[in-house]
N, C-alpha and C. Protein backbone atom coordinates (compact mmCIF):
# COMPACT_ATOMS: atom_id res chain seq x y z
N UNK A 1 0.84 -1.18 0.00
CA UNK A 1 0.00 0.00 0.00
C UNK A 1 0.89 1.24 0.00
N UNK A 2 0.52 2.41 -0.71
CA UNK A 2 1.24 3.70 -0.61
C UNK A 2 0.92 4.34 0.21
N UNK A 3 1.76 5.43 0.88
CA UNK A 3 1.22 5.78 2.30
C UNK A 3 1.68 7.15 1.72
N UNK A 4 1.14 8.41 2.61
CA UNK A 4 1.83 9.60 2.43
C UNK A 4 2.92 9.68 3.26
N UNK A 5 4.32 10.37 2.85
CA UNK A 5 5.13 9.86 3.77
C UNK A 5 5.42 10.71 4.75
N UNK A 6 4.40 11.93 5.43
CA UNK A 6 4.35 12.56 6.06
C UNK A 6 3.82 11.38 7.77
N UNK A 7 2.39 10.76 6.78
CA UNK A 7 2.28 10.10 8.07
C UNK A 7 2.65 8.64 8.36
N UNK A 8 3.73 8.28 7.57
CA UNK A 8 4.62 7.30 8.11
C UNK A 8 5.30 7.88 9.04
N UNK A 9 5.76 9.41 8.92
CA UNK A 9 7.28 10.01 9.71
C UNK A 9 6.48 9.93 11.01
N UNK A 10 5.45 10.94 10.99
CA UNK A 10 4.70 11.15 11.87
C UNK A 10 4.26 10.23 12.80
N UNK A 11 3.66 8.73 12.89
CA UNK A 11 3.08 7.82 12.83
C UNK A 11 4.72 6.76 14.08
N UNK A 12 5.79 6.94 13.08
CA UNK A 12 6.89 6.58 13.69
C UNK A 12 7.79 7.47 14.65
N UNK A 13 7.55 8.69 14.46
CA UNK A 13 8.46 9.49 14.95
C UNK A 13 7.49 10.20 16.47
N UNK A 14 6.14 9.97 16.39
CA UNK A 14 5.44 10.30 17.55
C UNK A 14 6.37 10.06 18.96
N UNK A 15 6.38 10.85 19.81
CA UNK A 15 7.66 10.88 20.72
C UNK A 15 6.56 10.64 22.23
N UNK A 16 5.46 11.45 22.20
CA UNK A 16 5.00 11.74 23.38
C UNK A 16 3.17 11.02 23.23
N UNK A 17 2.91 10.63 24.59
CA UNK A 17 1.83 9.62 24.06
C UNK A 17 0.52 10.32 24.45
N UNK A 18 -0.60 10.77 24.18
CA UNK A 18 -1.69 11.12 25.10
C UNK A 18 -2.04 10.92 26.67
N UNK A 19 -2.24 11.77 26.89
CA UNK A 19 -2.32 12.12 29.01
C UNK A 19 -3.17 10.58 28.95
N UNK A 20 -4.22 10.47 28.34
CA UNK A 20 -5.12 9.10 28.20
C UNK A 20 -4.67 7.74 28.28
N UNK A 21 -4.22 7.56 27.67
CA UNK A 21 -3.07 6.02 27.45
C UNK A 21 -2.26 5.48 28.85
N UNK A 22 -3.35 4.87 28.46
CA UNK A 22 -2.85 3.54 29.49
C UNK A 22 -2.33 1.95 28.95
N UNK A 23 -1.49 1.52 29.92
CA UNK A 23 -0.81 0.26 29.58
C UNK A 23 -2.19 -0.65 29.00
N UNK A 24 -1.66 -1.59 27.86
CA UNK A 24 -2.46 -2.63 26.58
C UNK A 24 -1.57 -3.69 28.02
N UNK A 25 -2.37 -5.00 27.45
CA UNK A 25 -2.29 -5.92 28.22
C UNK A 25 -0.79 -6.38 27.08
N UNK A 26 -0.10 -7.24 27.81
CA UNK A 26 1.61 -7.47 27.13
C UNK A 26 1.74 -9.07 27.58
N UNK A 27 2.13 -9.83 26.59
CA UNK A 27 2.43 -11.40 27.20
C UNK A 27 4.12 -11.03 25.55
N UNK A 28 4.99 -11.36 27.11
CA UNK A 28 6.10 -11.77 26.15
C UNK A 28 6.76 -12.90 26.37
N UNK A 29 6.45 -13.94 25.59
CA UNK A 29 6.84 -14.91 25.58
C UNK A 29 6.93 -15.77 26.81
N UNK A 30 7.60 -16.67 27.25
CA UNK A 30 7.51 -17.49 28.25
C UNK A 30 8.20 -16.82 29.76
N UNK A 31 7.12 -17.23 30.78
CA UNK A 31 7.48 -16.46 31.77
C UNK A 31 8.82 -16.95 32.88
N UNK A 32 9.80 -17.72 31.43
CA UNK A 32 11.03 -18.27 32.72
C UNK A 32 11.66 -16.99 32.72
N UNK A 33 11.71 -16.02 31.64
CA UNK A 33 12.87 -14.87 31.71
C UNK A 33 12.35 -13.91 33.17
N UNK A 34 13.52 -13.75 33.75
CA UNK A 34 13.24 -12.68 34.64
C UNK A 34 13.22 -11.12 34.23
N UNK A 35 14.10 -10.62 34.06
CA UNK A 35 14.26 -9.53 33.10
C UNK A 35 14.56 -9.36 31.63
N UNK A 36 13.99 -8.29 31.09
CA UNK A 36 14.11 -8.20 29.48
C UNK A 36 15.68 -8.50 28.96
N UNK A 37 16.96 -8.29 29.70
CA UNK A 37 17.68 -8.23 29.37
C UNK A 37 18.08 -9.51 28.74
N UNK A 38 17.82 -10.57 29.65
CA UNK A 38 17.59 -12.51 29.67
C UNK A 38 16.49 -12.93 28.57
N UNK A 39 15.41 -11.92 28.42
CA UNK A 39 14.80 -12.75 27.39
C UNK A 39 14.99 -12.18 26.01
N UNK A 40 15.90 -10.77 25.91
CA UNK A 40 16.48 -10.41 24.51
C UNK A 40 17.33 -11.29 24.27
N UNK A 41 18.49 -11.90 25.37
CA UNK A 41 19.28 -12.78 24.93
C UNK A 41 18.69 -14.44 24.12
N UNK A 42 17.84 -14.45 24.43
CA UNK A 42 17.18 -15.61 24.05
C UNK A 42 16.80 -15.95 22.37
N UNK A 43 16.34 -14.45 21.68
CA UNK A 43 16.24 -14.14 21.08
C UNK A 43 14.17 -14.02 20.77
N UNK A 44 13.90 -14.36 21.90
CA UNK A 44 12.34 -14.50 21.68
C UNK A 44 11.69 -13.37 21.30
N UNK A 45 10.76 -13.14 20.54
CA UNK A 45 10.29 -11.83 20.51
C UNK A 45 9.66 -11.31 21.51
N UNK A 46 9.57 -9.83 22.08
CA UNK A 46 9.83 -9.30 23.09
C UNK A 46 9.41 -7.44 22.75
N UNK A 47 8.27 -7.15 22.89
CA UNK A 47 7.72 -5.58 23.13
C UNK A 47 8.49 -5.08 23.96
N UNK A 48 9.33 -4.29 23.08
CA UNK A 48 10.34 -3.20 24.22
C UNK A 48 8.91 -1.59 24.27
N UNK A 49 8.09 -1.91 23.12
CA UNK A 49 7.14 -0.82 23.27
C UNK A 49 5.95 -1.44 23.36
N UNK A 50 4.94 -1.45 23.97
CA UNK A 50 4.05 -2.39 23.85
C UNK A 50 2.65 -1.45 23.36
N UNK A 51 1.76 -2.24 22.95
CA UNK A 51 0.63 -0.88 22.37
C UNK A 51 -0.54 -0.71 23.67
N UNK A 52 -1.09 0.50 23.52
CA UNK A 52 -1.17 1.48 24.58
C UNK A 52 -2.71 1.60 24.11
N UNK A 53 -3.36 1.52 25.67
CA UNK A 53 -4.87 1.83 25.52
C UNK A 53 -5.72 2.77 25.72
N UNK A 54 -5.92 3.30 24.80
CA UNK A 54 -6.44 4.95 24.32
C UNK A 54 -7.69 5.08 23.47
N UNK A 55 -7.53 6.44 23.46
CA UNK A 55 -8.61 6.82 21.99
C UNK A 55 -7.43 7.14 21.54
N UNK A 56 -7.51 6.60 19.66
CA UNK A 56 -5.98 7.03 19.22
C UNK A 56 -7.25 7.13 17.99
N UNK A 57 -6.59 8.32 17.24
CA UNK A 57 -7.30 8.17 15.53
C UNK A 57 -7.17 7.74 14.58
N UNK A 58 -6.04 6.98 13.54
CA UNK A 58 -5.47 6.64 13.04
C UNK A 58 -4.34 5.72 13.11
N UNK A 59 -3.87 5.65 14.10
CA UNK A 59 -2.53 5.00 14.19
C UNK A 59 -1.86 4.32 15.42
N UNK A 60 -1.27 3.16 15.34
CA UNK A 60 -0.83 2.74 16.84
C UNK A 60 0.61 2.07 16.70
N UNK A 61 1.00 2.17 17.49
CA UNK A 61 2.80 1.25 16.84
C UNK A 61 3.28 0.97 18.32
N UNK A 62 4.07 -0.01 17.60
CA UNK A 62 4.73 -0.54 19.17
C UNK A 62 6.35 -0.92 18.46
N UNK A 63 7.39 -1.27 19.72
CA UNK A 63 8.23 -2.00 19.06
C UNK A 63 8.72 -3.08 19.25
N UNK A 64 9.68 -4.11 18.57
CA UNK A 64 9.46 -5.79 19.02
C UNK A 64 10.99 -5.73 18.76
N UNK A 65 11.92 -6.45 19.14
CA UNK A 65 12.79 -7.12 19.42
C UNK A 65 12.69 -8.38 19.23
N UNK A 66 13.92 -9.00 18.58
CA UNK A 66 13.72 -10.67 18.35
C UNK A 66 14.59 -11.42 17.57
N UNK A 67 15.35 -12.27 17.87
CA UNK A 67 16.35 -12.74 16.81
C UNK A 67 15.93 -14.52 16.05
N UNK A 68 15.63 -14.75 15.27
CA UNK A 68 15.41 -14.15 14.16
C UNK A 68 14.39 -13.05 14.25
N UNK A 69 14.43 -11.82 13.38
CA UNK A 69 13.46 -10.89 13.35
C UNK A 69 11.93 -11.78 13.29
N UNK A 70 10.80 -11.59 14.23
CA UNK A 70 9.50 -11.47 14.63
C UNK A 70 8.77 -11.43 13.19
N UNK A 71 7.54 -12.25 12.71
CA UNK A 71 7.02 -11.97 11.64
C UNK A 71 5.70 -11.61 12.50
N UNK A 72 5.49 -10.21 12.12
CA UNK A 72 4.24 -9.34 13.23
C UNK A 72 2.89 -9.68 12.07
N UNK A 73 1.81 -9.56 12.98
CA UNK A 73 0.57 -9.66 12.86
C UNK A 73 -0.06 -8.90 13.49
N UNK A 74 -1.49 -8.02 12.55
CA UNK A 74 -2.58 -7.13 13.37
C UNK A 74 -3.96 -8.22 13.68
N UNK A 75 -4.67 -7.69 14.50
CA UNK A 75 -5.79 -8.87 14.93
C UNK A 75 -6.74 -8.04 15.63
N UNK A 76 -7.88 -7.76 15.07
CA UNK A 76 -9.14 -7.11 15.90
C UNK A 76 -10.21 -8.31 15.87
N UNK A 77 -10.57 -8.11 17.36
CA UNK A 77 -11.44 -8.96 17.93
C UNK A 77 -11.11 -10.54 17.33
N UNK A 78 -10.34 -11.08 17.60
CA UNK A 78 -9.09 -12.33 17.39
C UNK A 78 -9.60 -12.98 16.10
N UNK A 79 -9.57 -11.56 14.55
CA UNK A 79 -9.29 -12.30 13.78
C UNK A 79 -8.53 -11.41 13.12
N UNK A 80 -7.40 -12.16 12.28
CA UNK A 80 -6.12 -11.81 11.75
C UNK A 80 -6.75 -10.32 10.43
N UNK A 81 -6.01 -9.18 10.58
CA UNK A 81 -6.22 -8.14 9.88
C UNK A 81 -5.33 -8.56 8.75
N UNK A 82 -5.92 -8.22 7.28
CA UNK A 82 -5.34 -8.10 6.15
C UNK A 82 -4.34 -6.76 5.78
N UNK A 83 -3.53 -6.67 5.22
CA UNK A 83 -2.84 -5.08 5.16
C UNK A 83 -3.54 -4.99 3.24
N UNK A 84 -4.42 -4.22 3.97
CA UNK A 84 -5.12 -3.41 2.94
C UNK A 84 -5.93 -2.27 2.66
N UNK A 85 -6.73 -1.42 2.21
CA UNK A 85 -6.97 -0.13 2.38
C UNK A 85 -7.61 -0.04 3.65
N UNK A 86 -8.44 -0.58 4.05
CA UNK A 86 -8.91 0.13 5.52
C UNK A 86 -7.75 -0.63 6.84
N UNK A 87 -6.93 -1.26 6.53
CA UNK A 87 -5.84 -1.87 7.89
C UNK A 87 -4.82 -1.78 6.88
N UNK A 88 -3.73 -0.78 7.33
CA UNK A 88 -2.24 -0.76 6.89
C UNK A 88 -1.32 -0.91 7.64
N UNK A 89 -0.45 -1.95 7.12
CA UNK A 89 0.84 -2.07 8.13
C UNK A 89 1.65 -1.51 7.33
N UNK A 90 2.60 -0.58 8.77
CA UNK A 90 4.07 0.06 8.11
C UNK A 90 5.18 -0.72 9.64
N UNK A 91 5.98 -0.87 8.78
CA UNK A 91 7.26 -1.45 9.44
C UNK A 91 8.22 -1.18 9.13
N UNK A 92 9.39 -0.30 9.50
CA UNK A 92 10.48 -0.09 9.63
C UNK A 92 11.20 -0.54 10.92
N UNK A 93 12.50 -0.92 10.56
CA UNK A 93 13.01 -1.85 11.80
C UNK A 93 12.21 -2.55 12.89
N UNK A 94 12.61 -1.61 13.90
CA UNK A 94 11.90 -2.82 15.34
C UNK A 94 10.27 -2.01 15.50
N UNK A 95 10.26 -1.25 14.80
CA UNK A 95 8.66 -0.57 15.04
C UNK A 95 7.76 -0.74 13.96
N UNK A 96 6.70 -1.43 14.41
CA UNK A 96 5.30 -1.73 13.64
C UNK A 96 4.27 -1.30 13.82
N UNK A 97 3.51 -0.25 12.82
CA UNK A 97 2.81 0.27 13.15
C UNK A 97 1.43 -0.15 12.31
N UNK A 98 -0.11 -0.06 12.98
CA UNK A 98 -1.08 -0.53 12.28
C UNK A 98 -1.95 1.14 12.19
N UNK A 99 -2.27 1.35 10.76
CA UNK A 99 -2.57 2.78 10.37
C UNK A 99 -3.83 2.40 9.71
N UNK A 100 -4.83 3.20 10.20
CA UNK A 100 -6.42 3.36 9.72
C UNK A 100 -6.61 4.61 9.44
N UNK A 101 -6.78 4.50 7.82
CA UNK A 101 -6.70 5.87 7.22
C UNK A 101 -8.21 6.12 7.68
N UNK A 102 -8.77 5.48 8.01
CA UNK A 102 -10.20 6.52 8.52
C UNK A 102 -10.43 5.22 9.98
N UNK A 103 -11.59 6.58 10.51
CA UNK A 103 -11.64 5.15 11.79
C UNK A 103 -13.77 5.36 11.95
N UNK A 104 -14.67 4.45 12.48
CA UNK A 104 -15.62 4.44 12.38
C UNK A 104 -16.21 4.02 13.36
N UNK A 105 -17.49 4.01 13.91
CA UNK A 105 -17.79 3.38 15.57
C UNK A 105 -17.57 1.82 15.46
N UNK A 106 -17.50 1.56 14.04
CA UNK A 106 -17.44 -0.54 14.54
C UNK A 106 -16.29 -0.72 14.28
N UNK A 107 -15.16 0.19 14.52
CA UNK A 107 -13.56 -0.39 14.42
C UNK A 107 -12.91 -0.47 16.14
N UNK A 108 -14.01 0.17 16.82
CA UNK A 108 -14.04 0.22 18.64
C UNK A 108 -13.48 -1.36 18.87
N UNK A 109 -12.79 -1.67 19.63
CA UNK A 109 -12.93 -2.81 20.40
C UNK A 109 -11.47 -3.22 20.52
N UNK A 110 -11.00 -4.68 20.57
CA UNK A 110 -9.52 -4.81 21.48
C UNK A 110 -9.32 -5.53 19.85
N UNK A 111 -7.84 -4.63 19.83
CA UNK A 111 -6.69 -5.00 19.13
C UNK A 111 -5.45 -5.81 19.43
N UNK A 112 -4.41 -6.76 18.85
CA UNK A 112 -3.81 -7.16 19.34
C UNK A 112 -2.49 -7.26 17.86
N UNK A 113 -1.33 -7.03 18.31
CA UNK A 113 -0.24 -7.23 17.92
C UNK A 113 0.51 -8.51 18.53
N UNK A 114 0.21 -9.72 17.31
CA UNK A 114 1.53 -10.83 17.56
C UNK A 114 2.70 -10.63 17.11
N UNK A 115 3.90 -11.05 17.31
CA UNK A 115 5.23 -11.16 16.83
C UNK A 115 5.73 -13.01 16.98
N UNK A 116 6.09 -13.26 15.83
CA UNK A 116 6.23 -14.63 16.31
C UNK A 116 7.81 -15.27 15.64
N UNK A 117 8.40 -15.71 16.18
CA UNK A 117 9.65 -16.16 15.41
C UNK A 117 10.09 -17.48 15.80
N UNK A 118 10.98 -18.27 15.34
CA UNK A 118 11.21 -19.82 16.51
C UNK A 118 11.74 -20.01 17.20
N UNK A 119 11.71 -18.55 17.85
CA UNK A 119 12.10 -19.14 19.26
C UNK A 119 10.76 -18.55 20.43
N UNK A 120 9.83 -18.25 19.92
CA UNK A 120 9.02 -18.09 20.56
C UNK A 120 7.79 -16.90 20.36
N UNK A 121 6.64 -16.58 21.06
CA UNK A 121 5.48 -15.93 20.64
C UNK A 121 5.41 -14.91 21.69
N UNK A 122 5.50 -13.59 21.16
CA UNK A 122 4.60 -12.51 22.11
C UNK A 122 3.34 -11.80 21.45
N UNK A 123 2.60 -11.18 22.72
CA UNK A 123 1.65 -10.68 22.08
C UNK A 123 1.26 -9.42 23.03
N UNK A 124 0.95 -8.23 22.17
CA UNK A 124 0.25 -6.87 23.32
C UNK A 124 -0.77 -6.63 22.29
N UNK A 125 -2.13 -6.10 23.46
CA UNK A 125 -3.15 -6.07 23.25
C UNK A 125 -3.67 -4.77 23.79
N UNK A 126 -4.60 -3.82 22.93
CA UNK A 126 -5.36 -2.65 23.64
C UNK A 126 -6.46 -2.83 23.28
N UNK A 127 -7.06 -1.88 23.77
CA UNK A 127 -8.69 -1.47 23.54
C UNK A 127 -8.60 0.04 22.88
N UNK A 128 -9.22 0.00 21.39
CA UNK A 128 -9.44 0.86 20.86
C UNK A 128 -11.21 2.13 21.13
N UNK A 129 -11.13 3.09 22.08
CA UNK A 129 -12.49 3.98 21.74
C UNK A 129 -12.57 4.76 20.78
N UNK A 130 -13.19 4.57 20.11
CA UNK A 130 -13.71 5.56 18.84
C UNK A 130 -15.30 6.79 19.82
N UNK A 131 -14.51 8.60 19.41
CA UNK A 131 -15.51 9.30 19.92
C UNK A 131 -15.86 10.03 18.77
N UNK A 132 -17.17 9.60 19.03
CA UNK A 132 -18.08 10.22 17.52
C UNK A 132 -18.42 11.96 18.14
N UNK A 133 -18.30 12.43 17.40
CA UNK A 133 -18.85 13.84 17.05
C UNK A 133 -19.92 14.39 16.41
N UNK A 134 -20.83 15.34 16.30
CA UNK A 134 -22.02 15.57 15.88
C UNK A 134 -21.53 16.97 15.10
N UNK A 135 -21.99 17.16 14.54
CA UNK A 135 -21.09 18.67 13.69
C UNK A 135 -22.71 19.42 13.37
């Protein structure tokens, strides 16, 4: 898909998160690692950013860690999103982002980002609110 590349920059380069956003639920991989440092070594994939539960308008990204590199997946209401005009994935390096060039009241509900590689499966999950407006 072609994107404008204003809001790829934008989209990736977002620095600061809404006062709103709160921690997405996060499962990284198997719970022998004690700290991230032990389970980067492992090479399992591993949310060093995990996605965040908000009203967001367009766009959400997280980032994954993983050796072999993580083959990521989007998933609303636990079925696998296609990357196509209404669900776009952009990925550059360790950050994956899922971009909805428009958003609507039935796109509301819990999202989830897998990363999966062989040495193991993570997954972070939010809840998307969509606030309608009356003009």
């Amino acid at each position: 898909m072609q994107f404008e590349q204003q809001e790829i920059d934008a989209a990736l380069q977002k620095k600061k998160e809404d006062d709103v956003e709160e921690e997405g639920s996060i499962i990284n991989g198997s719970a022998a690692y004690e700290d991230e440092e032990d389970h980067a070594r492992s090479g399992a994939p591993w949310f060093k950013k995990p996605l965040k539960t908000n009203q967001w308008w367009t766009r959400s990204r997280v980032k994954i860690t993983g050796e072999p590199k993580p083959e990521v997946t989007w998933w609303f209401e636990g079925e696998m999103l296609q990357d196509c005009e209404d669900y776009q994935y952009i990925e550059r390096g360790e950050t994956s982002c899922l971009y909805l060039p428009e958003t609507f009241p039935e796109d509301e509900g819990e999202y989830m980002c897998k990363a999966v590689n062989s040495r193991g499966t993570a997954a972070s999950t939010c809840i998307l609110t969509i606030e309608t407006y009356d003009y």
